[in-house]
N, C-alpha and C. Protein backbone atom coordinates (compact mmCIF):
# COMPACT_ATOMS: atom_id res chain seq x y z
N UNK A 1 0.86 -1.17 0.00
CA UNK A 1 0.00 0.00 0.00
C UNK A 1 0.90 1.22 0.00
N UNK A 2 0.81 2.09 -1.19
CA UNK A 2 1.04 3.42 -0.77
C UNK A 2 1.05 4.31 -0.11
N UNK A 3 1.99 5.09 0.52
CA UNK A 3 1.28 6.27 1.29
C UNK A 3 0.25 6.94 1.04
N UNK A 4 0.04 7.65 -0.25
CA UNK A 4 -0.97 7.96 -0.90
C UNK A 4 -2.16 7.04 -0.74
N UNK A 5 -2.43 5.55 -0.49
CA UNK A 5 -3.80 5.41 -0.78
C UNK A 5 -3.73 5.09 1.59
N UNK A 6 -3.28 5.20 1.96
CA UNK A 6 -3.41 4.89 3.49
C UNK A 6 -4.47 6.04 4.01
N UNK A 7 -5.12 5.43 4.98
CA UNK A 7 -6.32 6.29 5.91
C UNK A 7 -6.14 5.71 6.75
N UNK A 8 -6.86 6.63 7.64
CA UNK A 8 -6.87 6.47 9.02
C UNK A 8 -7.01 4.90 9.39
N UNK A 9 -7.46 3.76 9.00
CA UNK A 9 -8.01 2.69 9.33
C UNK A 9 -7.10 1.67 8.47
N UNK A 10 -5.97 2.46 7.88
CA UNK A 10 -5.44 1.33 6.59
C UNK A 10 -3.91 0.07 7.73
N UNK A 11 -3.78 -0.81 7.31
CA UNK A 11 -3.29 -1.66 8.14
C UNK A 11 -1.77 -1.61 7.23
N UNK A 12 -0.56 -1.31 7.81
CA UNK A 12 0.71 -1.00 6.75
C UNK A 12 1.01 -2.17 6.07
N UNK A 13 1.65 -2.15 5.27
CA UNK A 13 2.21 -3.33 4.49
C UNK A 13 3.30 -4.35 5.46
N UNK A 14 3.78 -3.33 5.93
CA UNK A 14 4.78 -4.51 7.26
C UNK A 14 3.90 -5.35 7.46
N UNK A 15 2.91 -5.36 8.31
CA UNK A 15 2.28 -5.94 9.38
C UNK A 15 1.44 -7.01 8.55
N UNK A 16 1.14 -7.01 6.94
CA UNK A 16 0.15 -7.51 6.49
C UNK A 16 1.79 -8.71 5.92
N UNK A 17 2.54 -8.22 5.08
CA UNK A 17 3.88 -9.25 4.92
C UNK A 17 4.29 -10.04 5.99
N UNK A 18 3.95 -9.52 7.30
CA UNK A 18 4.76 -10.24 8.23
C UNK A 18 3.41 -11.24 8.50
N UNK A 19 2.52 -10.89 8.29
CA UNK A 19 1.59 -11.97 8.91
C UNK A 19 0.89 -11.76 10.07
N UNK A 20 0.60 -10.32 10.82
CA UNK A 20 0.38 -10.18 11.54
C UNK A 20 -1.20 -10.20 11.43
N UNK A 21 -1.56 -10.15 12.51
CA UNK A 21 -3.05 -10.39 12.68
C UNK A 21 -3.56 -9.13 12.91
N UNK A 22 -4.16 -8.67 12.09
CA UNK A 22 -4.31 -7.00 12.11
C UNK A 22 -5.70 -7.27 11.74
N UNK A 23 -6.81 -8.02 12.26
CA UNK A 23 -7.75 -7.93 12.26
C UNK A 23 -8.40 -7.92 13.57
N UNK A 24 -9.48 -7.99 14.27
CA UNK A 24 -10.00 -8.02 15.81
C UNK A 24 -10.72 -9.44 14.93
N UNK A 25 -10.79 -10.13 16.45
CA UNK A 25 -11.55 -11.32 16.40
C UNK A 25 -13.11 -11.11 16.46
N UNK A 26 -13.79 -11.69 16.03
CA UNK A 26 -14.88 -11.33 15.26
C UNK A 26 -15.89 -12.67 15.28
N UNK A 27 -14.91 -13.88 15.25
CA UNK A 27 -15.09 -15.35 15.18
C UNK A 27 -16.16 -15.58 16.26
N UNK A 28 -17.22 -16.52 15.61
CA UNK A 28 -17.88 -17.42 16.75
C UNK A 28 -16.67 -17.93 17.23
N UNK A 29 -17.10 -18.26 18.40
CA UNK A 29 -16.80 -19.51 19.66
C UNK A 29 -16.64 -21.06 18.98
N UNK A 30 -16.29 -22.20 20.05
CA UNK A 30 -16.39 -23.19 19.32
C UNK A 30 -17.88 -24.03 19.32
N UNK A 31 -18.93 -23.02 19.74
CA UNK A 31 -20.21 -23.53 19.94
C UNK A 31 -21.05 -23.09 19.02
N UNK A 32 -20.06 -21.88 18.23
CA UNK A 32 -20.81 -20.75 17.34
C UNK A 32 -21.35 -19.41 17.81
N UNK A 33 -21.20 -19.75 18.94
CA UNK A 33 -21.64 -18.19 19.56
C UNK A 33 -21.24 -16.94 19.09
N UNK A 34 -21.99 -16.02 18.88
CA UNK A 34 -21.38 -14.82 18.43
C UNK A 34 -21.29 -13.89 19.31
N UNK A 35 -19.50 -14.29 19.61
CA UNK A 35 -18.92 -13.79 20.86
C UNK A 35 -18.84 -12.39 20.85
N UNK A 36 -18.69 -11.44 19.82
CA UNK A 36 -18.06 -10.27 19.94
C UNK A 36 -19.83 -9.08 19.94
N UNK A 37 -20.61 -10.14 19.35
CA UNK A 37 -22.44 -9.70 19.46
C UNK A 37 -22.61 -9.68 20.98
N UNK A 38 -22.25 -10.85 21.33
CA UNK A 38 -22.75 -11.08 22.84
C UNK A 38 -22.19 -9.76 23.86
N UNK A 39 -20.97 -9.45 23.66
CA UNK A 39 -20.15 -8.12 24.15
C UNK A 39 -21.05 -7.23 24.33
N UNK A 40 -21.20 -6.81 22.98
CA UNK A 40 -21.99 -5.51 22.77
C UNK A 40 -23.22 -5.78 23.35
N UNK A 41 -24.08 -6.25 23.57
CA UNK A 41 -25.37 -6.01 23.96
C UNK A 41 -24.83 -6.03 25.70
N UNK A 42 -24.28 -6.84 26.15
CA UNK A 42 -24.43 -6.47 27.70
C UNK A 42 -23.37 -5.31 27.77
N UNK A 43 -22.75 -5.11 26.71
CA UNK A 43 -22.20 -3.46 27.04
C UNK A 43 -23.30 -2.55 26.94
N UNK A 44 -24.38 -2.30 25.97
CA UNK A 44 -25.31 -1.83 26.27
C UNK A 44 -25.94 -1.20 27.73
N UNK A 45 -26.18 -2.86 27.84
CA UNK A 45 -27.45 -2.84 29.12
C UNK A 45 -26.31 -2.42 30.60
N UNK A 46 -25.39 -2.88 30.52
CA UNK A 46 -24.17 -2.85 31.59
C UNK A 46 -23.56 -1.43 31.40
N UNK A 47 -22.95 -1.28 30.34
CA UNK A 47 -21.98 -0.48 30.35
C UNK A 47 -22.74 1.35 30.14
N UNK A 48 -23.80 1.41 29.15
CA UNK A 48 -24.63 2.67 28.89
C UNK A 48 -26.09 2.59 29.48
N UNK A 49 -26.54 1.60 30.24
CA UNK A 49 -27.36 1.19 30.71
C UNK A 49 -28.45 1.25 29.80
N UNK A 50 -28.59 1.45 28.81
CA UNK A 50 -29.31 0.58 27.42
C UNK A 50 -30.33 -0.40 27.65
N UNK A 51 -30.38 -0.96 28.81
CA UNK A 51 -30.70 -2.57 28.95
C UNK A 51 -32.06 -3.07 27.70
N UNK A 52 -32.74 -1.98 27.31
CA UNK A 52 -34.10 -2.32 26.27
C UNK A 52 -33.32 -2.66 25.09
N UNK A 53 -32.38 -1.71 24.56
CA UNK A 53 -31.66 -2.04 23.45
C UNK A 53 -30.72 -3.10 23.60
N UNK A 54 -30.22 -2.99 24.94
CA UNK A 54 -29.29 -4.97 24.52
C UNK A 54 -30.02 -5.71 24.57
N UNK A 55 -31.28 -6.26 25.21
CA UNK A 55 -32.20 -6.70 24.84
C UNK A 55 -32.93 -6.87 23.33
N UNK A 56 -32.85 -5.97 22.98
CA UNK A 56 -33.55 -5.96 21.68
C UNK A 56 -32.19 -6.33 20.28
N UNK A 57 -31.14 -6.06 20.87
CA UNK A 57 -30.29 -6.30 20.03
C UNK A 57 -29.84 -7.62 20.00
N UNK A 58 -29.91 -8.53 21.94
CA UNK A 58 -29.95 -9.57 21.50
C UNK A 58 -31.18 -10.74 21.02
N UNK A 59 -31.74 -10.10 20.70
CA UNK A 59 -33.27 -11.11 20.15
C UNK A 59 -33.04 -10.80 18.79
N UNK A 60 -32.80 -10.07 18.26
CA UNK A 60 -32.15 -10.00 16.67
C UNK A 60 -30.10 -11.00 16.42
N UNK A 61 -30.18 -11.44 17.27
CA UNK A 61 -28.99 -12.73 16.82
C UNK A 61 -29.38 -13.90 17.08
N UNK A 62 -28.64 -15.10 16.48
CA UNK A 62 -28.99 -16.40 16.14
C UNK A 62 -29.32 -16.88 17.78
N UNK A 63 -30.51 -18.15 16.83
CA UNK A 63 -31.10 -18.62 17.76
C UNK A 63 -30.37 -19.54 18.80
N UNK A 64 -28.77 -19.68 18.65
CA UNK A 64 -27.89 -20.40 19.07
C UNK A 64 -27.05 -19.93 20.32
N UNK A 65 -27.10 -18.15 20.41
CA UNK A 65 -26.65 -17.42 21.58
C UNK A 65 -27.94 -17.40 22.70
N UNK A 66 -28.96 -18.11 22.52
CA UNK A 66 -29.97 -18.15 23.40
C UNK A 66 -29.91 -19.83 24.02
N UNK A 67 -29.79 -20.30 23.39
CA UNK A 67 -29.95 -21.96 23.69
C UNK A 67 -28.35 -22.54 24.45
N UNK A 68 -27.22 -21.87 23.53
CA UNK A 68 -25.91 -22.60 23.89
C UNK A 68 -25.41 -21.59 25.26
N UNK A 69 -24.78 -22.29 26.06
CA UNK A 69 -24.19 -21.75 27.67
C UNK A 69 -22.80 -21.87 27.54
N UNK A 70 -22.45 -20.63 27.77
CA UNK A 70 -20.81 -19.90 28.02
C UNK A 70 -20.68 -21.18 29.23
N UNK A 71 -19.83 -22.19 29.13
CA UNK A 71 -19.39 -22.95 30.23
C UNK A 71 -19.80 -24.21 30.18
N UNK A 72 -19.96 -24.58 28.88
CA UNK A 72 -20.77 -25.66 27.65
C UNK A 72 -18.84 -26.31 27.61
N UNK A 73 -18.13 -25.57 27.48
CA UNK A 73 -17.39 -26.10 26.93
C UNK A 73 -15.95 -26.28 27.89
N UNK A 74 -15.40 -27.18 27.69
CA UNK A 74 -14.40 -27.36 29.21
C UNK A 74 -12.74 -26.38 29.26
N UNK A 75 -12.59 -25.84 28.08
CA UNK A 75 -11.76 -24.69 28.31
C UNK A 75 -12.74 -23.57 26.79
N UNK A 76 -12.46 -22.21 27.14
CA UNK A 76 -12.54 -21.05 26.17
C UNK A 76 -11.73 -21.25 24.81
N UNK A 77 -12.59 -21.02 24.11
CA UNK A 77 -11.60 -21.02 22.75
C UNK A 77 -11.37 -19.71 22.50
N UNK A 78 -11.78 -18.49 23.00
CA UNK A 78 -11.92 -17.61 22.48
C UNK A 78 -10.76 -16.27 23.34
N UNK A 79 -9.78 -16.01 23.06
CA UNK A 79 -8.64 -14.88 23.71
C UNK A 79 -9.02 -13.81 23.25
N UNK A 80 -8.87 -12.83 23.90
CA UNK A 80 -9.21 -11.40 24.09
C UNK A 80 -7.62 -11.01 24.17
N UNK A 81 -6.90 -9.95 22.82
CA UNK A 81 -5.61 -9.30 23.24
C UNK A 81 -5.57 -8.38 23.86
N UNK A 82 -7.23 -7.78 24.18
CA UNK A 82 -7.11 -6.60 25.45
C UNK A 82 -7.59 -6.77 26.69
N UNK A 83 -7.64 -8.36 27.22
CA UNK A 83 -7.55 -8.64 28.32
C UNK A 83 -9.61 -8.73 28.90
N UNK A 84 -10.16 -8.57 28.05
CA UNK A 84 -11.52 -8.91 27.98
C UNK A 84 -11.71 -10.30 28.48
N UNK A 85 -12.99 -10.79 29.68
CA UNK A 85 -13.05 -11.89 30.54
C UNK A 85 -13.94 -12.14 29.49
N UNK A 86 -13.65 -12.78 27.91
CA UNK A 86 -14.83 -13.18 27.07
C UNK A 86 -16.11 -14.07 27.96
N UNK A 87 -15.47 -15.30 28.56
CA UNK A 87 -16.53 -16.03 29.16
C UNK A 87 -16.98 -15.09 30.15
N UNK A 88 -16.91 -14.57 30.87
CA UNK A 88 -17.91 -14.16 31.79
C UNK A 88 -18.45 -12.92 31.29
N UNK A 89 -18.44 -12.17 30.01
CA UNK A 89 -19.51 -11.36 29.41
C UNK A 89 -20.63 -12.28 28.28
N UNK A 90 -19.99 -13.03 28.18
CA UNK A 90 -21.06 -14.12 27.19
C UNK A 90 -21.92 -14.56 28.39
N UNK A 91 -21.73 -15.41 29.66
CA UNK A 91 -22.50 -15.81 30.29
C UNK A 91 -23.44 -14.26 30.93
N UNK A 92 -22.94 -13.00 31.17
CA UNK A 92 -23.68 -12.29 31.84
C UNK A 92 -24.68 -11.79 30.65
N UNK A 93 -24.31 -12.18 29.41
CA UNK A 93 -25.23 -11.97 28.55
C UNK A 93 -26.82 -12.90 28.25
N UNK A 94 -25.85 -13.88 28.30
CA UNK A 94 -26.96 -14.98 28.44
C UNK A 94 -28.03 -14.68 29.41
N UNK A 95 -27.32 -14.41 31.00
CA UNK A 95 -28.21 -14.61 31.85
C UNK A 95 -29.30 -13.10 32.38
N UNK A 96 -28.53 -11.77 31.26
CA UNK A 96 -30.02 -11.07 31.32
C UNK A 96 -30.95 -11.22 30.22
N UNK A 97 -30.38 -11.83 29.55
CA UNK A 97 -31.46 -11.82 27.86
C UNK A 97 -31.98 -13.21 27.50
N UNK A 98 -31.55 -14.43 28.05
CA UNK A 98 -31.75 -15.37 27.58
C UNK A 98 -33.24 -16.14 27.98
């Protein structure tokens, strides 16, 4: 990538040659959960106190973050590089919306 075509959001050519992971995880879980959905809505209701809209935001995701339980599985598949307790915001999600 050129200097010329780089913006604010552009990822350098180093980092993309070297292989770096210059994306955020985004990935279901190994249950399918949509871990980084599940975040946001109890950031909502938790974090901006939102709670109608994380609610409502989580009844608009798969029918699989309602049925499957954060603790289904005998270790996390899922690492956080900024130190985010993924399992225990998936389960506090579960357990106001589910």
């Amino acid at each position: 990538m050129s200097t010329d075509e780089a913006g604010p959001l552009s990822v350098p050519d180093s980092d993309v040659e070297a292989g770096r992971d210059t994306e955020p995880d985004t990935a279901p879980d190994a249950e399918g959960l949509p871990v980084a959905d599940l975040i946001r809505v109890v950031m909502y209701a938790d974090g901006y106190g939102q709670f109608t809209l994380g609610r409502e935001s989580f009844r608009e995701l798969p029918e699989n973050a309602e049925t499957a339980r954060c603790g289904d599985c005998p270790v996390c598949t899922v690492k956080c590089p900024y130190g985010v307790r993924v399992a225990e915001r998936v389960s506090r999600a579960q357990e106001l919306f589910a």
